[in-house]
PDB file of N, CA and C in Angstrom:
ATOM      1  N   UNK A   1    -151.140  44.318 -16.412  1.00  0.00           N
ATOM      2  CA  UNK A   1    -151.949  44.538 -15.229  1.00  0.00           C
ATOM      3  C   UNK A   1    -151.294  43.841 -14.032  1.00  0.00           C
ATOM      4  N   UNK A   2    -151.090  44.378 -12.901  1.00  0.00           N
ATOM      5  CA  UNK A   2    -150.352  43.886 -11.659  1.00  0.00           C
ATOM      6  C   UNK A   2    -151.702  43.640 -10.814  1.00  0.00           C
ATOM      7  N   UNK A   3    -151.917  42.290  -9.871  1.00  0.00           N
ATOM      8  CA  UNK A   3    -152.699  41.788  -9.433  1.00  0.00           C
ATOM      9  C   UNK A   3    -151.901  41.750  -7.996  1.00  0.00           C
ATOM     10  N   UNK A   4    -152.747  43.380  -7.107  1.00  0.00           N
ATOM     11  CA  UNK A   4    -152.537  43.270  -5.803  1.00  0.00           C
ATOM     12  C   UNK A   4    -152.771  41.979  -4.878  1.00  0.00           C
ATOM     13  N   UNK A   5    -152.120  41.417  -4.267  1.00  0.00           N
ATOM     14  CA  UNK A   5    -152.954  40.499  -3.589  1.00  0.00           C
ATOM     15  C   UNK A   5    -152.748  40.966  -1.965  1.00  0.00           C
ATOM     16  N   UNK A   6    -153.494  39.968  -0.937  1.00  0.00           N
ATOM     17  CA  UNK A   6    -153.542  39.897   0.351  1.00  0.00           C
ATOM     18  C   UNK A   6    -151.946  39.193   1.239  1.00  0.00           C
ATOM     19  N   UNK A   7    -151.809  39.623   1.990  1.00  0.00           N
ATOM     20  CA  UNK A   7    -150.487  39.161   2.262  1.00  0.00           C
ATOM     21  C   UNK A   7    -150.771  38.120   3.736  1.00  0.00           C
ATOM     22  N   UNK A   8    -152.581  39.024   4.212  1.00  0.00           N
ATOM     23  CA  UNK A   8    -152.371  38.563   5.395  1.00  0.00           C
ATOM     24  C   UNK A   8    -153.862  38.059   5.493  1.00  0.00           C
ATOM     25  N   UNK A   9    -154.695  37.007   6.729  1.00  0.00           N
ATOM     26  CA  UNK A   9    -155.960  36.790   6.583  1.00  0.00           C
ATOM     27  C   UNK A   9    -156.557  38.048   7.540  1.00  0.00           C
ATOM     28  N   UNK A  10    -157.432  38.156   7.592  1.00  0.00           N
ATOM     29  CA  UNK A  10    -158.006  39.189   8.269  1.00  0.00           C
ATOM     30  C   UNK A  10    -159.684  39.388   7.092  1.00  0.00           C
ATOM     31  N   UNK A  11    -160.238  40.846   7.999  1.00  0.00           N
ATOM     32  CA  UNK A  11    -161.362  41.174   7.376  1.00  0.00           C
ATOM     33  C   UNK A  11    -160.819  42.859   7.287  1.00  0.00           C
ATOM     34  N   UNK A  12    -161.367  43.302   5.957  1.00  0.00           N
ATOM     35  CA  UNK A  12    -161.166  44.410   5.322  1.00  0.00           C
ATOM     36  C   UNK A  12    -161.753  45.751   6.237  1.00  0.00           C
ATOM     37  N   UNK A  13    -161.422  46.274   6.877  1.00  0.00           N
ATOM     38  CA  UNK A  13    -162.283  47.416   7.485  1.00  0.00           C
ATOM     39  C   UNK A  13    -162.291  48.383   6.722  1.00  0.00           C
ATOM     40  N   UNK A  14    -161.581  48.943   6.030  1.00  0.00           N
ATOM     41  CA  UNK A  14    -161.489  50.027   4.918  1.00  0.00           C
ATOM     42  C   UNK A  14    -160.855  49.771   3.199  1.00  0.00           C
ATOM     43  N   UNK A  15    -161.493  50.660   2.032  1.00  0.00           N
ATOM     44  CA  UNK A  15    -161.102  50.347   1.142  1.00  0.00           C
ATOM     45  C   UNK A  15    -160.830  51.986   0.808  1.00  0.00           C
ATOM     46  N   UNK A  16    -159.167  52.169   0.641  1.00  0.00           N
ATOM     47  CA  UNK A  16    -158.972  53.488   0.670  1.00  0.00           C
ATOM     48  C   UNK A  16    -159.018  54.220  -0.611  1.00  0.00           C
ATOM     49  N   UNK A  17    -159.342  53.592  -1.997  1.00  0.00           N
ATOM     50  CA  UNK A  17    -158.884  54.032  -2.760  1.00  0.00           C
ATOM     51  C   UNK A  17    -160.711  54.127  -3.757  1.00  0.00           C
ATOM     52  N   UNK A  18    -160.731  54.208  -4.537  1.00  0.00           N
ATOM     53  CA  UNK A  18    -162.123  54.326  -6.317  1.00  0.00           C
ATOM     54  C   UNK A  18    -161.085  53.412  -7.183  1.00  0.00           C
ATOM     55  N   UNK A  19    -161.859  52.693  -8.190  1.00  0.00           N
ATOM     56  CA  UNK A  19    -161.930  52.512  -9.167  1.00  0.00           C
ATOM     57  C   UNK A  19    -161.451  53.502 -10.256  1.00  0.00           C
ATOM     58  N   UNK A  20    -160.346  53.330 -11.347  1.00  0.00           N
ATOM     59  CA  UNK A  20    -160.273  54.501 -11.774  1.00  0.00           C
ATOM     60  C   UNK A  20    -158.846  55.828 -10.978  1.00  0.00           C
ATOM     61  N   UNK A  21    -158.898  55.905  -9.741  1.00  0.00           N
ATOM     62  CA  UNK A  21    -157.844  56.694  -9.162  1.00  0.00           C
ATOM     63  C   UNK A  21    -156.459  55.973  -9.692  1.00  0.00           C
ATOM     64  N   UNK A  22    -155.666  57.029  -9.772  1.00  0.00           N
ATOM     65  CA  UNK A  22    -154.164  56.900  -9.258  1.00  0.00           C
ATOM     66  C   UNK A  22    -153.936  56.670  -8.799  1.00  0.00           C
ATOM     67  N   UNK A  23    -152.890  55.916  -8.412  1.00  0.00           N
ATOM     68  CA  UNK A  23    -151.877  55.334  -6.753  1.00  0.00           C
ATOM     69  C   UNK A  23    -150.308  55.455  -7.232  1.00  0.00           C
ATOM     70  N   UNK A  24    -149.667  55.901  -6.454  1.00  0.00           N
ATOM     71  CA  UNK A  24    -148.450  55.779  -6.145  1.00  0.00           C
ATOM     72  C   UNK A  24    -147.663  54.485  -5.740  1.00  0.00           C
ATOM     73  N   UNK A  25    -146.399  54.190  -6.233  1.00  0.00           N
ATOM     74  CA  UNK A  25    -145.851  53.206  -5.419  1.00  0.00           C
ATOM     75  C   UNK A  25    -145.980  53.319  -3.531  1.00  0.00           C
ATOM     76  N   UNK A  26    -146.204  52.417  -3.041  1.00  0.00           N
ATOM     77  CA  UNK A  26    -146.461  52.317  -1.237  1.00  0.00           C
ATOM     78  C   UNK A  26    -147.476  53.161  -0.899  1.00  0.00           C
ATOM     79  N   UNK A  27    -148.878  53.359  -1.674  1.00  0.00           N
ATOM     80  CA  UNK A  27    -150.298  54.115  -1.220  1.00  0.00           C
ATOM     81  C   UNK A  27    -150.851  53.274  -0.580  1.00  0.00           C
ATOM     82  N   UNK A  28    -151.122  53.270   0.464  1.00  0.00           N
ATOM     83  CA  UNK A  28    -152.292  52.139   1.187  1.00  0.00           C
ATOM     84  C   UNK A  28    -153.794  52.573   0.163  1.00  0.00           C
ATOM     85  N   UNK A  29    -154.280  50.803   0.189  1.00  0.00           N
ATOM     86  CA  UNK A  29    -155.055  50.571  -0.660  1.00  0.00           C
ATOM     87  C   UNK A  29    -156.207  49.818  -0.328  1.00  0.00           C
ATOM     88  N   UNK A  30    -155.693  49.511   0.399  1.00  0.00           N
ATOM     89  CA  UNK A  30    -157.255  49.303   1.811  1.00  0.00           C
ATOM     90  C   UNK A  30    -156.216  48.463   3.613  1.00  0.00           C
ATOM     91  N   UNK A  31    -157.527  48.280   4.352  1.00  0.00           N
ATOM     92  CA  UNK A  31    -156.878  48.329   6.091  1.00  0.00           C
ATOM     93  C   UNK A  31    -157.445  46.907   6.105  1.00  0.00           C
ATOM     94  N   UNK A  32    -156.969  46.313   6.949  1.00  0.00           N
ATOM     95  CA  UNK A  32    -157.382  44.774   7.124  1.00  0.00           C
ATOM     96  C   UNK A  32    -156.867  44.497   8.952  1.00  0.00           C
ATOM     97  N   UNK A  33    -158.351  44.082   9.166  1.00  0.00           N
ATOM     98  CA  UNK A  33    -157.987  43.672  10.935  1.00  0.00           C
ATOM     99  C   UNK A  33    -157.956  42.327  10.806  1.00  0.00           C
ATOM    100  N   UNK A  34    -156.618  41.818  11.084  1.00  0.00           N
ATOM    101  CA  UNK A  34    -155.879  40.209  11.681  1.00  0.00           C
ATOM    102  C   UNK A  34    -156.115  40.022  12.707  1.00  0.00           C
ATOM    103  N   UNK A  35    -155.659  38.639  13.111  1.00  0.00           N
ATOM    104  CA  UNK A  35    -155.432  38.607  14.713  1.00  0.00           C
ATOM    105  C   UNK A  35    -154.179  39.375  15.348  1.00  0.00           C
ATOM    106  N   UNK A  36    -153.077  40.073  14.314  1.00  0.00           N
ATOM    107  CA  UNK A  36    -152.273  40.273  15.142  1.00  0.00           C
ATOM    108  C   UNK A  36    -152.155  42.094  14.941  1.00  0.00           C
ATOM    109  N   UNK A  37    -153.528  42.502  14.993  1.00  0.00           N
ATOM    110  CA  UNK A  37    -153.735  44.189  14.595  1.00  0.00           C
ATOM    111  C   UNK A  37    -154.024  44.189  13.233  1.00  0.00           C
ATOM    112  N   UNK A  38    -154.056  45.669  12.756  1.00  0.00           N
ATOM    113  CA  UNK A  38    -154.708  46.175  11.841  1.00  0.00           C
ATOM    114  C   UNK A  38    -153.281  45.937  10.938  1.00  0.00           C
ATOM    115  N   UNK A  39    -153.628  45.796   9.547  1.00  0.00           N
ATOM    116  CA  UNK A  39    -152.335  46.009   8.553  1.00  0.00           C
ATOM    117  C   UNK A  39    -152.971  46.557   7.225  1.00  0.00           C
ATOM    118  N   UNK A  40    -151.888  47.375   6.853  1.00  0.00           N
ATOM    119  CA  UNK A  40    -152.369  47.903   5.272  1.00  0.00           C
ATOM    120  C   UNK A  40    -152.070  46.985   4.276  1.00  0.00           C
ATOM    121  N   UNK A  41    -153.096  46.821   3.502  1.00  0.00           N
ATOM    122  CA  UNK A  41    -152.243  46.356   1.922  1.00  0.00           C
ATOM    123  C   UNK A  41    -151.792  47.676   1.069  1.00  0.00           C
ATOM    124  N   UNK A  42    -151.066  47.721   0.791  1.00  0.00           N
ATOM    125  CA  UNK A  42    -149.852  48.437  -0.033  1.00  0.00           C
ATOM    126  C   UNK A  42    -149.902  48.439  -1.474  1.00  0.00           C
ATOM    127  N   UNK A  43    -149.292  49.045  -2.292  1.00  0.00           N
ATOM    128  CA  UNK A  43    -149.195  48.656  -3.854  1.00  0.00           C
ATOM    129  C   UNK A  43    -147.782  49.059  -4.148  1.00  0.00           C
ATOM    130  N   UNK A  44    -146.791  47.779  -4.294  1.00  0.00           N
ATOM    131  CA  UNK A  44    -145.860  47.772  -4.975  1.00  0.00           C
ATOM    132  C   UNK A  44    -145.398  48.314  -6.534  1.00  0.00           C
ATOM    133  N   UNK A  45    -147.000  48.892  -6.891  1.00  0.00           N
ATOM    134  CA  UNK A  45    -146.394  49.930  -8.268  1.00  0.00           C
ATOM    135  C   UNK A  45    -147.177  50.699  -8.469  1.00  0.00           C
ATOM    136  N   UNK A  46    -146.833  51.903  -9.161  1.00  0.00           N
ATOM    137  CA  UNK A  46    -147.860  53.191  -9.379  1.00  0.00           C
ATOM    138  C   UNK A  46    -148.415  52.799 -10.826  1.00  0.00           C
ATOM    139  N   UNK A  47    -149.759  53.906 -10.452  1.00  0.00           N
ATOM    140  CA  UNK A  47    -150.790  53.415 -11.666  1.00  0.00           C
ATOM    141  C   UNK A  47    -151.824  53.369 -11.767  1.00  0.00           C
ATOM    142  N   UNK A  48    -153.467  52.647 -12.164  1.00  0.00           N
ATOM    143  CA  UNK A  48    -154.463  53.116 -12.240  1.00  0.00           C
ATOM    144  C   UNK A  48    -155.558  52.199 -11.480  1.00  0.00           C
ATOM    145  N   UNK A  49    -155.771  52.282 -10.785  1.00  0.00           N
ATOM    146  CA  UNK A  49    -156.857  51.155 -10.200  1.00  0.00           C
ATOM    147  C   UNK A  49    -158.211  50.636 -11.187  1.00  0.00           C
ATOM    148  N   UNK A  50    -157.895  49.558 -11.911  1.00  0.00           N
ATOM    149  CA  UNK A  50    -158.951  48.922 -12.734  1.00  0.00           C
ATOM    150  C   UNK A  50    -160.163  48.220 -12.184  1.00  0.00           C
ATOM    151  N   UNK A  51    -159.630  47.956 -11.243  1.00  0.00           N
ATOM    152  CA  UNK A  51    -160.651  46.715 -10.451  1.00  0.00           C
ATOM    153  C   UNK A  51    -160.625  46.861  -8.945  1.00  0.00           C
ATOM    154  N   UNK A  52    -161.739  46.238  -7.725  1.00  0.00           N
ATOM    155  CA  UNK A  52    -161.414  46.755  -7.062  1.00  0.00           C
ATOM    156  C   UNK A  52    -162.255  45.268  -6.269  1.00  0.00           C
ATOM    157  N   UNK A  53    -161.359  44.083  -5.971  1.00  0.00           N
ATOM    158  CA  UNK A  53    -162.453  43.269  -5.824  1.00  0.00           C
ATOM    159  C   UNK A  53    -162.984  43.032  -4.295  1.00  0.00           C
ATOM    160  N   UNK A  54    -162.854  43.643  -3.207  1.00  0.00           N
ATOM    161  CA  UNK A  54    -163.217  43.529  -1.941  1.00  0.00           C
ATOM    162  C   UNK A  54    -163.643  44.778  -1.428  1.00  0.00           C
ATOM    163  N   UNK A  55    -164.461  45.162  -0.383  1.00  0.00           N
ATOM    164  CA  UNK A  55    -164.832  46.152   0.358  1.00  0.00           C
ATOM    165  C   UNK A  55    -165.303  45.622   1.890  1.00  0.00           C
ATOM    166  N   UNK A  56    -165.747  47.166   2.068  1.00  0.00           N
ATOM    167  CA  UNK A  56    -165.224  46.797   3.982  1.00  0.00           C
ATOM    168  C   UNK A  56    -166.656  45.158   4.122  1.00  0.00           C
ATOM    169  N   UNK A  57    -165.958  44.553   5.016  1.00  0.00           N
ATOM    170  CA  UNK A  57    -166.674  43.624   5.872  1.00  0.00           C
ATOM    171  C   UNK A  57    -166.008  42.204   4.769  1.00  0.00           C
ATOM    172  N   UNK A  58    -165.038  42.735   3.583  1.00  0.00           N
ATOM    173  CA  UNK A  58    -164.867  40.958   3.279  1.00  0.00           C
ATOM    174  C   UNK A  58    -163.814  40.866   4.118  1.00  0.00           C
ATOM    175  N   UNK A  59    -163.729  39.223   4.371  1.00  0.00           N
ATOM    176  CA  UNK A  59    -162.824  38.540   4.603  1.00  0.00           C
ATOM    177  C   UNK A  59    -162.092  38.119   3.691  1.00  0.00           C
ATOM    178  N   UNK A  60    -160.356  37.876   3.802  1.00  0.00           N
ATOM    179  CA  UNK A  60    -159.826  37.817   2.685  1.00  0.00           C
ATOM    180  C   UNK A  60    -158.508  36.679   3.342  1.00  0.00           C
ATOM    181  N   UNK A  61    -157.836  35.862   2.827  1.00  0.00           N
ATOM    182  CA  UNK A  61    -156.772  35.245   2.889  1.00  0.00           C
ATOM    183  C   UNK A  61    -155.424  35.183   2.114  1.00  0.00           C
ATOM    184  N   UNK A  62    -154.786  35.334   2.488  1.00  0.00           N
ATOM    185  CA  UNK A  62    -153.232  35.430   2.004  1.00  0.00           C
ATOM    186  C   UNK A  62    -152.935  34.884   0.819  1.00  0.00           C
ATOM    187  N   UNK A  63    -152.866  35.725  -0.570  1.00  0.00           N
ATOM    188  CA  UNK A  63    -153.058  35.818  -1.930  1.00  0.00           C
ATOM    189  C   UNK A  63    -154.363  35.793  -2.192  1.00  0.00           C
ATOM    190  N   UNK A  64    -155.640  36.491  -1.677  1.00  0.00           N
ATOM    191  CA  UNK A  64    -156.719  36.706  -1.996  1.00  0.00           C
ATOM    192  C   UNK A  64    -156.369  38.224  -3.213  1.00  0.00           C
ATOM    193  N   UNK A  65    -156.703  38.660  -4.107  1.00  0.00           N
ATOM    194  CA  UNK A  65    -156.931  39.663  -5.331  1.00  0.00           C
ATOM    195  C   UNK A  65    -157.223  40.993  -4.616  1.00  0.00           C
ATOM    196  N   UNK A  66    -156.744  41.818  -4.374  1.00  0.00           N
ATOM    197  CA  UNK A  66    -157.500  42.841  -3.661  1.00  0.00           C
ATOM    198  C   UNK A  66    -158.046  44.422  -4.888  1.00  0.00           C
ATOM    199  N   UNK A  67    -157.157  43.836  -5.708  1.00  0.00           N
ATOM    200  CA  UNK A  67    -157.040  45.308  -6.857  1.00  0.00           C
ATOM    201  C   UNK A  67    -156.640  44.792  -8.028  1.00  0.00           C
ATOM    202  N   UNK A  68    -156.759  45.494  -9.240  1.00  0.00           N
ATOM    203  CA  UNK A  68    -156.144  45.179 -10.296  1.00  0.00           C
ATOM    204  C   UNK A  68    -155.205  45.867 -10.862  1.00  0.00           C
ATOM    205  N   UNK A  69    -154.335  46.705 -10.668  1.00  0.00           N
ATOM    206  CA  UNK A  69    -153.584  48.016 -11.458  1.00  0.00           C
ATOM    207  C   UNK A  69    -153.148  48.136 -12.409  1.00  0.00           C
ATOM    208  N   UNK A  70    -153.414  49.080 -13.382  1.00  0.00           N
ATOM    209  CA  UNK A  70    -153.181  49.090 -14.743  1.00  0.00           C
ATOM    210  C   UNK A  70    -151.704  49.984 -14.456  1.00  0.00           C
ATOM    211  N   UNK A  71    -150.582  49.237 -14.453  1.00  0.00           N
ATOM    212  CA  UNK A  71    -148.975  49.898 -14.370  1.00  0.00           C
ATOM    213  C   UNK A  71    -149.383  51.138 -15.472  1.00  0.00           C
ATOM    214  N   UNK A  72    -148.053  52.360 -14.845  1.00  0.00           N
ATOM    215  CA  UNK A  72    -147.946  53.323 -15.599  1.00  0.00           C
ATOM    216  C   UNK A  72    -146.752  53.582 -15.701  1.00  0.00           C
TER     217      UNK A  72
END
């Protein structure tokens, strides 16, 4: 299991993906507003979304968990 994390602090405005979906390597996987603009978190590997631990309005900090992916 690969454990997306947060790269940046900010609050989550969107969570783009279900529980359960597919993702591709580089699918945005949810949107996060910083102080320095909006940034995507990303997923460095394709595969199955197990977990899904934030939605819009959390706040999150740099290595906060954002997903769980079951590699494929």
């Amino acid at each position: 299991m690969y454990e997306l994390r947060s790269s940046s602090e900010g609050t989550v405005v969107r969570v783009d993906v279900d529980e359960g979906q597919m993702v591709a390597e580089d699918d945005e996987i949810a949107l996060l507003d910083t102080e320095n603009g909006r940034v995507a978190v990303v997923t460095d590997v394709p595969g199955v979304v197990r977990e899904l631990y934030v939605e819009a309005g959390y706040t999150v900090t740099p290595g906060t968990v954002v997903a769980l992916i079951d590699e494929s």
